[in-house]
Protein backbone atom coordinates (compact mmCIF):
# COMPACT_ATOMS: atom_id res chain seq x y z
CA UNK A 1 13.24 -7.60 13.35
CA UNK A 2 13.11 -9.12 9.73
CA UNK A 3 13.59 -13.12 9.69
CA UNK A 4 16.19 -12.68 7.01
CA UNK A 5 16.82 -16.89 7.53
CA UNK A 6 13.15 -17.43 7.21
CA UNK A 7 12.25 -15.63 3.65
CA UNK A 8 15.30 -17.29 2.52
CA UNK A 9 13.60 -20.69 3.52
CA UNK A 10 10.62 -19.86 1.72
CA UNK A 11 12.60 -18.69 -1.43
CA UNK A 12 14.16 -21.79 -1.58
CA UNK A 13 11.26 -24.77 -0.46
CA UNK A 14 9.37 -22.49 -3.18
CA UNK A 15 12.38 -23.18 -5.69
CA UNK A 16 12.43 -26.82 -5.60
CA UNK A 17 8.18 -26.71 -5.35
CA UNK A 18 8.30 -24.56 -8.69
CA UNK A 19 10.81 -26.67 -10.65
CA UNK A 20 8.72 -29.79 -9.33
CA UNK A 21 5.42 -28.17 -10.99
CA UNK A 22 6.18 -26.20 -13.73
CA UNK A 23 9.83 -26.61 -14.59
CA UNK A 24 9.25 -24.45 -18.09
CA UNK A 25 7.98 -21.24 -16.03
CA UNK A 26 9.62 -18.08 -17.16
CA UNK A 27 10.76 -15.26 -15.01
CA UNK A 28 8.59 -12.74 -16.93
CA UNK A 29 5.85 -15.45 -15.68
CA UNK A 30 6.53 -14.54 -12.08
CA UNK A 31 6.50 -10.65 -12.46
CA UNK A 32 2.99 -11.36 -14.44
CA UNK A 33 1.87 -13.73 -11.30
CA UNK A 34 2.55 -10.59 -8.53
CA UNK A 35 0.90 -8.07 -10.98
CA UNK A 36 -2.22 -10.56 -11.22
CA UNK A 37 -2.24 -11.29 -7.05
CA UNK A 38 -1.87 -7.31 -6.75
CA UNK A 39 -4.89 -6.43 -8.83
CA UNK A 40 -6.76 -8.99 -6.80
CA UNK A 41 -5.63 -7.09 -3.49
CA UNK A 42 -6.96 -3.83 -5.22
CA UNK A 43 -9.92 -5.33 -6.14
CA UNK A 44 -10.83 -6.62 -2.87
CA UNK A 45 -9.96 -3.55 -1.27
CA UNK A 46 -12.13 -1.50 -3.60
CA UNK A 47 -14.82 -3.72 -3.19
CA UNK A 48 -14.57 -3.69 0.65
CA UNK A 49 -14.43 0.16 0.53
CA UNK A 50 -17.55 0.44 -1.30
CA UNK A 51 -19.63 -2.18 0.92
CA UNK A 52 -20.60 -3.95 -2.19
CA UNK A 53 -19.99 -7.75 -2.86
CA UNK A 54 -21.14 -8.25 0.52
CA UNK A 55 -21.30 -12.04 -0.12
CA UNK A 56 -17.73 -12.10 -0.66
CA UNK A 57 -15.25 -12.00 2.34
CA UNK A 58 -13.12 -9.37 1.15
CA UNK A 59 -10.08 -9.60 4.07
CA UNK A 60 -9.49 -13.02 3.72
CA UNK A 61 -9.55 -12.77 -0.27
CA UNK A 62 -7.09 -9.46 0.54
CA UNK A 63 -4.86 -11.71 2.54
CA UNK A 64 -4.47 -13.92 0.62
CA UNK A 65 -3.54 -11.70 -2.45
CA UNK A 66 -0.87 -10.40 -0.10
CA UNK A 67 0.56 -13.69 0.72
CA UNK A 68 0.48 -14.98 -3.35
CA UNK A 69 1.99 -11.88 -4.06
CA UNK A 70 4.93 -12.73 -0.98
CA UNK A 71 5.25 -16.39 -2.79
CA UNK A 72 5.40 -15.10 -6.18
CA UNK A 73 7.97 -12.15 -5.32
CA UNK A 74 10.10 -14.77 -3.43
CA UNK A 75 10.35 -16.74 -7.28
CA UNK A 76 11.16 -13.33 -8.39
CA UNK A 77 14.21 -12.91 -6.54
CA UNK A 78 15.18 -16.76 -6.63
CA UNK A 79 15.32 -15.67 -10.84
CA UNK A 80 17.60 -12.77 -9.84
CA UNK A 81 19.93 -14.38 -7.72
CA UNK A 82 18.80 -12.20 -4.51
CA UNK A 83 18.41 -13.16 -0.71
CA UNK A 84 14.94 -11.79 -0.41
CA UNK A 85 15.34 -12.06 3.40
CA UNK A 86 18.24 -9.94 3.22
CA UNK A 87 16.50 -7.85 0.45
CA UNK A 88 13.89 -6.86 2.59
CA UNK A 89 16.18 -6.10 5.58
CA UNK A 90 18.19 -4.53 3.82
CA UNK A 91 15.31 -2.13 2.24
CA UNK A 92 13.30 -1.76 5.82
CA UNK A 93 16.11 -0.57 7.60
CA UNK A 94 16.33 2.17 4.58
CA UNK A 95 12.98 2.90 4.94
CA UNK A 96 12.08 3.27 8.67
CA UNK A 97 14.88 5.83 8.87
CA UNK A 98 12.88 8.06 6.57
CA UNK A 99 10.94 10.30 9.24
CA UNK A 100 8.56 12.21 6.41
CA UNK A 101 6.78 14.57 9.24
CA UNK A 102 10.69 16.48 10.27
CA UNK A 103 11.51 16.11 6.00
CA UNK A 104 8.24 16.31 4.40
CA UNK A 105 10.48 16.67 0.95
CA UNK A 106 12.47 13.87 0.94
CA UNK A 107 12.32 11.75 4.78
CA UNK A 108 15.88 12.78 5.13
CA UNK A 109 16.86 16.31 5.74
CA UNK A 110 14.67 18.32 3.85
């Protein structure tokens, strides 16, 4: 089960954190700040594929790409007037109805 109540907690404490520390941030700033945090994730995970960068601890630096990305996404939908609790219910229970091994074409009925 998705806590709907507590992404909308985090959407707002992040709110009133954001206006406190940059109260001129643009929305385009946010979509920039989950595209950054996901090329970080990809990095990480590229990294940790190859065994390289052995020196760096690639989960923890993936983890906490994930998380920024969570943070930033939750500004994202503060700008657009969603719930992102109820966003992401809303979107899950879309998703795990899809059952892509019986509908290989579409999840549904095909």
């Amino acid at each position: 089960m998705i806590a709907t109540e507590q992404l909308y907690q985090l959407q707002k404490e992040r709110a009133i954190w954001a206006q406190h520390n940059f109260p001129d941030q643009r929305p385009f700033e946010l979509v920039l700040g989950v595209c950054e945090e996901a090329g970080e994730l990809a990095h990480h995970f590229l990294k940790h594929y190859q065994g390289i960068r052995t020196n760096e601890d690639h989960i923890e630096a993936m983890g906490d790409a994930v998380a920024d990305c969570v943070i930033f996404l939750a500004g994202v939908c503060q700008e657009l007037g969603l719930d992102f609790g109820v966003l992401v219910r809303d979107t899950w229970d879309v998703v795990k109805s899809r059952d892509w091994v019986a509908f290989p074409e579409n999840g549904v009925d095909k």
